[in-house]
Protein backbone atom coordinates (compact mmCIF):
# COMPACT_ATOMS: atom_id res chain seq x y z
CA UNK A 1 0.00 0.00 0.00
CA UNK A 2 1.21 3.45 -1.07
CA UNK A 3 1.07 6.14 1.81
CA UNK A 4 0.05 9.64 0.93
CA UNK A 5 1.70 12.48 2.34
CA UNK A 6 -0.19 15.20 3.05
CA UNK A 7 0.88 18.51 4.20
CA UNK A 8 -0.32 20.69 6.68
CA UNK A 9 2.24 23.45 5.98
CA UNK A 10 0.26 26.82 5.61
CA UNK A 11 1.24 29.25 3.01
CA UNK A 12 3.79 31.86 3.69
CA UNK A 13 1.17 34.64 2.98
CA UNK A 14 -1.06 32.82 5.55
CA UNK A 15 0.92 32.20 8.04
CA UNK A 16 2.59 35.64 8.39
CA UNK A 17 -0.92 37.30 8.47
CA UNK A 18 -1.51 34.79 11.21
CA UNK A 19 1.41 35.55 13.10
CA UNK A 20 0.74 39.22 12.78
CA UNK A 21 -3.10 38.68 14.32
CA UNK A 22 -1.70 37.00 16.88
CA UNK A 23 1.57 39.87 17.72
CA UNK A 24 -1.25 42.43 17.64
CA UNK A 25 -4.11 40.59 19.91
CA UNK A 26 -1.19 40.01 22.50
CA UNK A 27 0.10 43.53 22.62
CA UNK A 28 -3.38 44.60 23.37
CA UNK A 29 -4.15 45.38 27.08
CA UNK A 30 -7.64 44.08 27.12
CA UNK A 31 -6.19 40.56 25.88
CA UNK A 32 -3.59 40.58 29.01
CA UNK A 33 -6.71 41.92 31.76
CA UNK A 34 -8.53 38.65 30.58
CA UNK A 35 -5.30 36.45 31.38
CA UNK A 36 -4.73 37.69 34.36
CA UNK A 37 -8.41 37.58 35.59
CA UNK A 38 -8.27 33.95 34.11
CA UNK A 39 -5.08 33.08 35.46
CA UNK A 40 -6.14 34.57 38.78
CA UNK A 41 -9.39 32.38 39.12
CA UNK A 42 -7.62 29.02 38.52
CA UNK A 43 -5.47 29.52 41.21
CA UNK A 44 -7.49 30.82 43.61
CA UNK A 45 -9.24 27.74 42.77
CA UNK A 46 -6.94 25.45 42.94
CA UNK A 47 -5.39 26.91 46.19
CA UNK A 48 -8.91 26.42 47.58
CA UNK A 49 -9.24 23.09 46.72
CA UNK A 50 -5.63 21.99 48.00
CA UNK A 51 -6.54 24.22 51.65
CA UNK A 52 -9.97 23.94 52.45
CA UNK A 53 -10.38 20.67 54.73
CA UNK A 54 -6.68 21.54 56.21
CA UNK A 55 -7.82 25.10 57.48
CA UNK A 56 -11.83 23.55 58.44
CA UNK A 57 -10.31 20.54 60.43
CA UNK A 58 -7.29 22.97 61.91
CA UNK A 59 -6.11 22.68 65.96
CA UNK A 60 -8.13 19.11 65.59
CA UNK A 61 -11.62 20.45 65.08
CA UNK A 62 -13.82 17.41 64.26
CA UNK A 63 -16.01 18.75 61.12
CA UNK A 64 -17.83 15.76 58.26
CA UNK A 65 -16.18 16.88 55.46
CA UNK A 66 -18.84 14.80 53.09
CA UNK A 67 -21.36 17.06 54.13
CA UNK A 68 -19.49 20.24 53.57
CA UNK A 69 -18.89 19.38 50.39
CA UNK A 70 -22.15 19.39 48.39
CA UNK A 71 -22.34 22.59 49.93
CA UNK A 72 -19.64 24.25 48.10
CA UNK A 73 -21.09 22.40 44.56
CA UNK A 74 -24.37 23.98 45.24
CA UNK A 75 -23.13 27.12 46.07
CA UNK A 76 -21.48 27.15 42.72
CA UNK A 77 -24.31 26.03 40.49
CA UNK A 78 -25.93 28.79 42.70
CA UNK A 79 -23.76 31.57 40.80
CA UNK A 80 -23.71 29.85 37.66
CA UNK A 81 -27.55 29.95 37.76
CA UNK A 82 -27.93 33.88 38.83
CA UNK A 83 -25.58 34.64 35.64
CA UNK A 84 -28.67 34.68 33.07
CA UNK A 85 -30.32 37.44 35.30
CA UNK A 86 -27.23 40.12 35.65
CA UNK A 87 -27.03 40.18 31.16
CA UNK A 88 -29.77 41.54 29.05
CA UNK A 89 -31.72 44.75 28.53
CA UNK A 90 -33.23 45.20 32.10
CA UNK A 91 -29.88 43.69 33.76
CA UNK A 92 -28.92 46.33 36.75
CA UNK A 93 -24.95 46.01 35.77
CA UNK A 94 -22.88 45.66 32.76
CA UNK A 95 -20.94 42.89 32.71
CA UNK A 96 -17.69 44.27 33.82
CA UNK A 97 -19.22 45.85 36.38
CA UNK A 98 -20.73 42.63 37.50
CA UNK A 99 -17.42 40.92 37.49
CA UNK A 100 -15.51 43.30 39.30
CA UNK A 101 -18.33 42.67 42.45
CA UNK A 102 -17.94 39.03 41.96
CA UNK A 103 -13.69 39.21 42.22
CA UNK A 104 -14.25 41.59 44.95
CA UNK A 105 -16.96 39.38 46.62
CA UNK A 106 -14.31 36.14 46.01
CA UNK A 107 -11.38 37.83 47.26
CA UNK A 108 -12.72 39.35 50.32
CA UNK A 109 -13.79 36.08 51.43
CA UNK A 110 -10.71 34.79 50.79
CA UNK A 111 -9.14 37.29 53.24
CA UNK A 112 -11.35 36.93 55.81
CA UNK A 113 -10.16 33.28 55.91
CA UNK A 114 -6.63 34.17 55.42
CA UNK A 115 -5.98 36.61 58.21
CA UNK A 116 -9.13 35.96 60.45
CA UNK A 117 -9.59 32.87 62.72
CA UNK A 118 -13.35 31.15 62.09
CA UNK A 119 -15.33 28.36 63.76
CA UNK A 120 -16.62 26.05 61.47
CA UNK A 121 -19.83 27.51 60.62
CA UNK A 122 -18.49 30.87 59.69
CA UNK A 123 -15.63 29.26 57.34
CA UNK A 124 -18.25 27.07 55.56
CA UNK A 125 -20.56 30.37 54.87
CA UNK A 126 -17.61 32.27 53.70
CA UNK A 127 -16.10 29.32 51.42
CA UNK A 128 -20.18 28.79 50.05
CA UNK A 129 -19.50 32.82 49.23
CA UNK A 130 -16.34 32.05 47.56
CA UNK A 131 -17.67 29.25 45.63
CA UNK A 132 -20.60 31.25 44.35
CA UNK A 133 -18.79 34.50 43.07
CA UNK A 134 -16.97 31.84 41.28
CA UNK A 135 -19.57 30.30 39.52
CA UNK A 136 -20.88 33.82 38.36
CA UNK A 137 -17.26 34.67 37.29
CA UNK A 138 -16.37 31.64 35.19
CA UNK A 139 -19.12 32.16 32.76
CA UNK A 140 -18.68 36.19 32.50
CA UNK A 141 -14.96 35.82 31.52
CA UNK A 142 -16.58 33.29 28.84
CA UNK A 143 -18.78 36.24 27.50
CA UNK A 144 -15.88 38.75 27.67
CA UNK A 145 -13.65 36.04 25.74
CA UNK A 146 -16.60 36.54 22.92
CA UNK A 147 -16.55 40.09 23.39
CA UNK A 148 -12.25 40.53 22.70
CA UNK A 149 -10.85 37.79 21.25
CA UNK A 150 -11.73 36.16 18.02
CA UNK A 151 -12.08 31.98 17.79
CA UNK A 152 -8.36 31.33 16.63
CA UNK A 153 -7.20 33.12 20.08
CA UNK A 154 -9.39 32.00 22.63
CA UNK A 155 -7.27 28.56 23.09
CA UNK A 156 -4.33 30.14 23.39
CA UNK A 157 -5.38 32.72 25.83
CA UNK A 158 -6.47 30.06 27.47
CA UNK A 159 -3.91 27.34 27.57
CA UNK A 160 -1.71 30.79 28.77
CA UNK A 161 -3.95 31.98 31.72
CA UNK A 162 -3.71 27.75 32.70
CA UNK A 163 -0.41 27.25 32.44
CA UNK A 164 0.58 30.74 34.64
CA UNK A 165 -1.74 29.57 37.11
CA UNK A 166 -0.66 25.77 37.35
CA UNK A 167 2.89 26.73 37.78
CA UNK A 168 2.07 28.87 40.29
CA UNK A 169 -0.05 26.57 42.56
CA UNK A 170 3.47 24.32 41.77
CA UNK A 171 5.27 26.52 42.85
CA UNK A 172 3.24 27.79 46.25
CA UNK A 173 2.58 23.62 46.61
CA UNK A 174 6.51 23.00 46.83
CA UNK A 175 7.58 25.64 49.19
CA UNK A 176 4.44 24.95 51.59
CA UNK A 177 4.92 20.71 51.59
CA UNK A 178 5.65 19.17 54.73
CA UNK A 179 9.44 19.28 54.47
CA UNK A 180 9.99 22.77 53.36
CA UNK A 181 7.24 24.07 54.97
CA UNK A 182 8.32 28.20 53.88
CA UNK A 183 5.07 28.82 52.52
CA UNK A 184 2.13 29.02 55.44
CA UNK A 185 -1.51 28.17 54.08
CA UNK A 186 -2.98 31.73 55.27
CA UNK A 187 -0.15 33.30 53.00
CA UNK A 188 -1.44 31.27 49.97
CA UNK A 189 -4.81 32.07 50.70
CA UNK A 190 -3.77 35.56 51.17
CA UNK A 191 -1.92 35.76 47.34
CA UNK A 192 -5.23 34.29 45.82
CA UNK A 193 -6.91 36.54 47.40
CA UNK A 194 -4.63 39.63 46.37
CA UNK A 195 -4.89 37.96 43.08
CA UNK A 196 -8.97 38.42 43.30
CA UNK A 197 -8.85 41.43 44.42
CA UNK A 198 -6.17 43.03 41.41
CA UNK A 199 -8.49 41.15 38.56
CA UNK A 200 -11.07 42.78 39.77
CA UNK A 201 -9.48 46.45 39.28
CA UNK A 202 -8.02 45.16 35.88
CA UNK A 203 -11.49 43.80 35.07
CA UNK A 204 -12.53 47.71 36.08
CA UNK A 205 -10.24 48.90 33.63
CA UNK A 206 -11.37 47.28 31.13
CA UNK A 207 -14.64 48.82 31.55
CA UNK A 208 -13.13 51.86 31.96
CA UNK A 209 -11.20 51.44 28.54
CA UNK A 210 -14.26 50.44 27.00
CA UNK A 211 -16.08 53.53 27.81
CA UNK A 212 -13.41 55.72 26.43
CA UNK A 213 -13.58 53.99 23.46
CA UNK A 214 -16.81 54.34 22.69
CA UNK A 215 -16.26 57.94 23.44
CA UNK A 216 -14.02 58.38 21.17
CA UNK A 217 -16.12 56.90 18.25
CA UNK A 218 -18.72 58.95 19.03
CA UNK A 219 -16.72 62.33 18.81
CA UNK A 220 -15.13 61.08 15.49
């Protein structure tokens, strides 16, 4: 049997235009507010998922994890749900403004963990808090992603935002394991919370930016 070699090589018209897309969508501001935010979400995420029964069960408090966590899953589909309700024509914010509240709302829950000491039943309100600002903010970055970035870019703003925030939570994981221990858990709860708190103002910005723009139009 005779193989036939196809190739996948794109012209060098095509691929030039396509590297100049790209050089232009990454230079733009608005593309590197929605890694950040992105970037910023995964690892808050990921720190809470790596901290949460550590800091509930800390000093030997007895707590049934199993229970707690449906909690957290409803919260989330609890966001997720609301989403529909803060977009339309009668929706009381625009959607950055929206998402900045929700980053706020994440990251000062966040803090309150990070430098406040909680009984059980306060922690488990604030993480159901946590966890529902996150489900509102996972499907607004999806709608800004629409709004900013055309199809060919989303992936790779995406595989990006995941790969600063993996190596990050690698990075915070290392330093606070059992036998380096330089890293305290209210510190990396602390960062992910700073993180929250700065998408939020670059998420602000963005609205900000958007406004001017439109501004501008207008004038010319």
């Amino acid at each position: 049997m005779h193989q036939v070699h196809v190739s996948m090589h794109l012209p060098l018209g095509a691929t030039k235009n396509h590297f100049l897309l790209m050089s232009s969508e990454v230079s733009d501001k608005r593309v590197l507010i929605l890694v950040l935010a992105q970037a910023s979400i995964h690892f808050a995420v990921s720190a809470f998922w790596f901290l949460w029964a550590p800091t509930i069960v800390a000093d030997g408090r007895y707590a049934q994890l199993s229970v707690i966590y449906p909690c957290f899953l409803a919260s989330r589909m609890l966001g997720s749900a609301g989403f529909p309700w803060f977009y339309g024509a009668i929706a009381p914010f625009r959607n950055e403004d929206s998402l900045t509240i929700a980053y706020v709302g994440a990251g000062l829950a966040l803090s309150i963990v990070a430098y406040d000491y909680q009984e059980i039943a306060p922690l488990v309100i604030v993480f159901c808090i946590f966890h529902a600002c996150v489900g509102f903010i996972l499907p607004s970055l999806a709608r800004l992603r629409t709004m900013y970035l055309p199809n060919e870019l989303r992936g790779g703003m995406m595989s990006f935002s995941m790969s600063l925030a993996n190596a990050a939570t690698f990075v915070f994981l290392i330093q606070g394991s059992a036998h380096h221990r330089h890293v305290a858990n209210s510190t990396i709860l602390s960062l992910a919370s700073y993180g929250l708190l700065g998408a939020g103002g670059c998420v602000h910005m963005l609205r900000r930016w958007r406004k001017h723009t439109r501004l501008n139009a207008r004038s010319l």
